[in-house]
Protein backbone atom coordinates (compact mmCIF):
# COMPACT_ATOMS: atom_id res chain seq x y z
CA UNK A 1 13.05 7.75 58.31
CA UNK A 2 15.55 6.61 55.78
CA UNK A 3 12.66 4.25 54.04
CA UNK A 4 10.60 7.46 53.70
CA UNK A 5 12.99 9.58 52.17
CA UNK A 6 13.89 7.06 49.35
CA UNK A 7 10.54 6.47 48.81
CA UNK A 8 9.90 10.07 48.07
CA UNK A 9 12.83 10.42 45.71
CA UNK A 10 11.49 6.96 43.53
CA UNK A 11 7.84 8.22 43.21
CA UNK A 12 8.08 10.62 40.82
CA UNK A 13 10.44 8.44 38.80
CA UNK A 14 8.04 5.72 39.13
CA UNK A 15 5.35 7.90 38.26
CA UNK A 16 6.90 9.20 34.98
CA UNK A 17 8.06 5.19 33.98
CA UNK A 18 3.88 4.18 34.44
CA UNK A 19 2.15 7.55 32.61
CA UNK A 20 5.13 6.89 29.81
CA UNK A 21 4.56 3.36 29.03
CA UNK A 22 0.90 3.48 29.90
CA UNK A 23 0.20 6.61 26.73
CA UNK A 24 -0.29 5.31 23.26
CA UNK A 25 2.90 6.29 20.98
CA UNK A 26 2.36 9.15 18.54
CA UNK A 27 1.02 8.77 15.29
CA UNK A 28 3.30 7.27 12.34
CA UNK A 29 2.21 9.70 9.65
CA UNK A 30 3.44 7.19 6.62
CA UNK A 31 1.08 4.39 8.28
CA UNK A 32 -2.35 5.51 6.79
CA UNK A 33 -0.13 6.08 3.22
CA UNK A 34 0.86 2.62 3.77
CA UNK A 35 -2.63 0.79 3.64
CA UNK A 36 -5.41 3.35 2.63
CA UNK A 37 -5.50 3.87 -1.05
CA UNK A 38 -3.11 5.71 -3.49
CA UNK A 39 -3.23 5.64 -6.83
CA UNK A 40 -1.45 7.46 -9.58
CA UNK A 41 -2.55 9.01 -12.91
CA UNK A 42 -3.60 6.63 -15.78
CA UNK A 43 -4.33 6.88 -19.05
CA UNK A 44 -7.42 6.39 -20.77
CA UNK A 45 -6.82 2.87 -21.63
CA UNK A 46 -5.04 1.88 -18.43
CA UNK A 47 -8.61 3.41 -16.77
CA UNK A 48 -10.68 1.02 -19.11
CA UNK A 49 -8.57 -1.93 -18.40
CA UNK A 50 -8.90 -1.48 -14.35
CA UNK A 51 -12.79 -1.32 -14.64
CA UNK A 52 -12.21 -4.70 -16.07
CA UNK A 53 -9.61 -6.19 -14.26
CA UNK A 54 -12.40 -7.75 -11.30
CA UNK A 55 -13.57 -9.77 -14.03
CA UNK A 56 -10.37 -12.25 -14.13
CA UNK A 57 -10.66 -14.68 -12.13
CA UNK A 58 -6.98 -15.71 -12.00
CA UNK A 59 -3.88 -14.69 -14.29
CA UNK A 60 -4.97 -12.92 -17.31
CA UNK A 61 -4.54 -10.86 -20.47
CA UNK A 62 -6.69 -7.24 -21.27
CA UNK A 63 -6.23 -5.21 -24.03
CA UNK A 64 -7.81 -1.91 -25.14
CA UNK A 65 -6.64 0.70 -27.74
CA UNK A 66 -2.96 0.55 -27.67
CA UNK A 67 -2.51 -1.36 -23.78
CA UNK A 68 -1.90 -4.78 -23.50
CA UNK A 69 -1.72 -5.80 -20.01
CA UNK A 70 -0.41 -9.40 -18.63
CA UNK A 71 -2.20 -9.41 -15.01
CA UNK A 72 -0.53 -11.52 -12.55
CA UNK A 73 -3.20 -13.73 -9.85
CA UNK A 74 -4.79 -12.01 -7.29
CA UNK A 75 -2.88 -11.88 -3.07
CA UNK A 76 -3.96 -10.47 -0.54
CA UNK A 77 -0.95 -7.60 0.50
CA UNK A 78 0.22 -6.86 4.04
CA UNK A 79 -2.39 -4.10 3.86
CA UNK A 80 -5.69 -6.66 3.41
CA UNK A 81 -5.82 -5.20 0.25
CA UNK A 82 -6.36 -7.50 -3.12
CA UNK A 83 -3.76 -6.78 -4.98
CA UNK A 84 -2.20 -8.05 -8.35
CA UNK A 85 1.29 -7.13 -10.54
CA UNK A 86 0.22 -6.13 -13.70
CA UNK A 87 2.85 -6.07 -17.21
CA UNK A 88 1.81 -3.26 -18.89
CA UNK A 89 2.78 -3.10 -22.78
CA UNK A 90 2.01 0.51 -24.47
CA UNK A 91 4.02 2.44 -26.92
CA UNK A 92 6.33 3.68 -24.66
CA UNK A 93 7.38 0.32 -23.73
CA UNK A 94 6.65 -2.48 -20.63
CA UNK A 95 6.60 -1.77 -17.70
CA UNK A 96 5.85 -3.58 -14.25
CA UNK A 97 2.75 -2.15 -12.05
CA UNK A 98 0.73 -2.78 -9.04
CA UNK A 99 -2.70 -2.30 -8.90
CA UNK A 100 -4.78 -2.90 -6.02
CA UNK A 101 -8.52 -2.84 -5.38
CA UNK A 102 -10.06 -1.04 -2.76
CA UNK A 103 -13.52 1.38 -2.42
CA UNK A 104 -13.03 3.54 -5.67
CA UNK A 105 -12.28 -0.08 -7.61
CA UNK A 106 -9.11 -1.36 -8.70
CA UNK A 107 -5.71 1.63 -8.83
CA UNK A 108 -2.59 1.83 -9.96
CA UNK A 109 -0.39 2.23 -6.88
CA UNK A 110 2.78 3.63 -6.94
CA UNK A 111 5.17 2.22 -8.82
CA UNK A 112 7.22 -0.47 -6.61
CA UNK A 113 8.74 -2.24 -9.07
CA UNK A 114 11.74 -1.05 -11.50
CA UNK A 115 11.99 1.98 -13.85
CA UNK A 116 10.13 1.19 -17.05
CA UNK A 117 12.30 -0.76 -19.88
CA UNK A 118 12.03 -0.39 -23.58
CA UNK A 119 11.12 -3.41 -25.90
């Protein structure tokens, strides 16, 4: 009788331990932010010089208007994105980007690296 009774008072924990562990967690709401695409505003030359940043093959230098941009090679990032660190020289001085290509073509993501520095 004993057996029975302590059996009775271990289901329900047992229960609640196998429908806990057996659910799927809840959704991380940063994780999509994390690896689907964001991009930030860019001028009209930073625009011109994304279009043509597929073209390098490796490290490179692109220019149009007043941009100058010093592309680093191409990774692959944690998100299976191709990515590449760009130095981007304008009139309001260098600064250190990230741009990353994905359905839309290559972005600007948000900026990861330090504040902008002057010449």
């Amino acid at each position: 009788m004993y057996y029975k009774h302590s059996i009775m008072r271990v289901a329900p924990l047992f229960l609640a331990i196998l429908f806990g562990c057996g659910s799927t967690p809840p959704p991380d709401p940063w994780y999509p932010r994390s690896v689907g695409p964001s991009s930030v505003p860019t001028s009209e030359a930073e625009a011109i010089i994304l279009e043509q940043l597929g073209t390098l093959e490796g490290e490179g230098t692109l220019s149009h208007s007043d941009v100058q941009v010093i592309a680093g090679a191409p990774y692959f990032a944690a998100s299976e994105r191709l990515c590449r660190r760009l130095i981007v020289e304008s009139r309001e001085g260098v600064s250190e980007k990230l741009a990353c290509d994905g359905p839309d073509g290559w972005q600007l993501s948000a900026d990861v690296f330090e504040a902008p520095r002057g010449r």
